[in-house]
C-alpha atoms as a PDB file:
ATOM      1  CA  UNK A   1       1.948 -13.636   8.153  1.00  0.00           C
ATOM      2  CA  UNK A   2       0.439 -15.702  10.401  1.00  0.00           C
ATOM      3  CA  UNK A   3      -0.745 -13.422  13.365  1.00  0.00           C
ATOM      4  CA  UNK A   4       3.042 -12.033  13.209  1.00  0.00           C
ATOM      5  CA  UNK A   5       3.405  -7.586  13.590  1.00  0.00           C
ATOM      6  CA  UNK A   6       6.102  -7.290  11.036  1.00  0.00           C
ATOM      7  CA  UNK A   7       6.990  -4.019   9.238  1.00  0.00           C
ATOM      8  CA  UNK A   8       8.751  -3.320   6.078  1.00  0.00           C
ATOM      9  CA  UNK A   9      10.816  -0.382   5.082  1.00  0.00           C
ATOM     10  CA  UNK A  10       9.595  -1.135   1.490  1.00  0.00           C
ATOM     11  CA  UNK A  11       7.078  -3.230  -0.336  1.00  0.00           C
ATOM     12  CA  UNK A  12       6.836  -4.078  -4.200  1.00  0.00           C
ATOM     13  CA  UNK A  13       3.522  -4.641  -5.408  1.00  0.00           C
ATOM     14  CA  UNK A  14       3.105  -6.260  -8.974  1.00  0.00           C
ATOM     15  CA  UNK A  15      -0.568  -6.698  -8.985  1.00  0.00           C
ATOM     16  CA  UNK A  16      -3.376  -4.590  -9.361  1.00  0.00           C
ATOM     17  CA  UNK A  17      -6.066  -4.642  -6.365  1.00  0.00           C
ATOM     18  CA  UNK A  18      -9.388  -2.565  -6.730  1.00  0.00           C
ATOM     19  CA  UNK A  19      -8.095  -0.531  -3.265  1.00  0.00           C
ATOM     20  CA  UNK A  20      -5.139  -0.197  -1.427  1.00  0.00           C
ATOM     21  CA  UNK A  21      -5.235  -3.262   0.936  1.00  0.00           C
ATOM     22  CA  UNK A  22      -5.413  -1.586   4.715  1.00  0.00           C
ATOM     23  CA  UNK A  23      -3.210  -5.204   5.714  1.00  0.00           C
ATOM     24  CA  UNK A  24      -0.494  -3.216   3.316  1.00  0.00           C
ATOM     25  CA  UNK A  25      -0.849   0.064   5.182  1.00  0.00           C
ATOM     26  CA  UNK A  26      -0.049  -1.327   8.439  1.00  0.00           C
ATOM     27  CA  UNK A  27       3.268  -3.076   7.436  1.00  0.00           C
ATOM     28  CA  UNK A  28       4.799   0.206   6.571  1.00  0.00           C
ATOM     29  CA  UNK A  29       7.308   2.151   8.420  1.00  0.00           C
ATOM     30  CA  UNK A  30       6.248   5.911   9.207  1.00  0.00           C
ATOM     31  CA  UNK A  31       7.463   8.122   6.481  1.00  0.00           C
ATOM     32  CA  UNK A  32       7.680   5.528   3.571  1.00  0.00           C
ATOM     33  CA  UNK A  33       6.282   6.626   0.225  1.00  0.00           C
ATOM     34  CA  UNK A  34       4.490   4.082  -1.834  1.00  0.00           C
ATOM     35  CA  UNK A  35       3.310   3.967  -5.384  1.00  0.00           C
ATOM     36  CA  UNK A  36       0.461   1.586  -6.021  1.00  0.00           C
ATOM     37  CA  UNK A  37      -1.142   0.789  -8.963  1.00  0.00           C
ATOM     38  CA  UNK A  38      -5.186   0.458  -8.313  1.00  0.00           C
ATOM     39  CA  UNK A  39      -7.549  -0.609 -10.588  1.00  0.00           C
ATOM     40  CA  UNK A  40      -9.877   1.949 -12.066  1.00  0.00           C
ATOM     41  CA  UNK A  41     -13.429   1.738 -14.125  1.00  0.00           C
ATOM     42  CA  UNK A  42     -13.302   0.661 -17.866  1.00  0.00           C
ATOM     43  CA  UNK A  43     -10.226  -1.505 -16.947  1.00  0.00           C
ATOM     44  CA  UNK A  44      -8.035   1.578 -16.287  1.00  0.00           C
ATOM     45  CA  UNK A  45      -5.272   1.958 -13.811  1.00  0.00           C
ATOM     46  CA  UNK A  46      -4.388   4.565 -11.551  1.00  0.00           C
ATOM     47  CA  UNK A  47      -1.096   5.334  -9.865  1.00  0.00           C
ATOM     48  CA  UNK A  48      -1.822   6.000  -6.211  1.00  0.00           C
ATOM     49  CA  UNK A  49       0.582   7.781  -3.906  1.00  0.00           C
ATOM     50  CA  UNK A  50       0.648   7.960  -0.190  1.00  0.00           C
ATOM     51  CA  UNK A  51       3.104   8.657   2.582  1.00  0.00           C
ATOM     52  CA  UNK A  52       2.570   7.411   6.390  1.00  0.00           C
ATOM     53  CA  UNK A  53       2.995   9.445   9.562  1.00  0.00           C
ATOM     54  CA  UNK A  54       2.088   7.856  12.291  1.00  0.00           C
ATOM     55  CA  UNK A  55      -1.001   6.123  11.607  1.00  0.00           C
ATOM     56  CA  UNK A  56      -2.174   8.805   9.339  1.00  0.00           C
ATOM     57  CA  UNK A  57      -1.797   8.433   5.350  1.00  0.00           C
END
């Protein structure tokens, strides 16, 4: 983004990162919902949800 504060209403995330990224975190609008798929162990992967409120998730 190049030192740009943008923030999304919704983001679409098509690969799989071993954690949430906290750069995705703070490009969301308070109250969104996201799904993210995270990679678990033995090359498993686990849906992760989390709301934010504020700058709690």
């Amino acid at each position: 983004m190049g030192g740009l504060s943008v923030v999304f209403d919704a983001i679409i995330v098509t690969t799989v990162p071993s954690e949430i990224p906290a750069s995705l975190s703070k490009q969301l609008t308070d109250g969104i919902h996201v799904v993210i798929p995270v990679r678990g162990s033995n090359k498993t992967q686990n849906l992760c949800y989390m709301q934010r409120y504020s700058n709690n998730f």
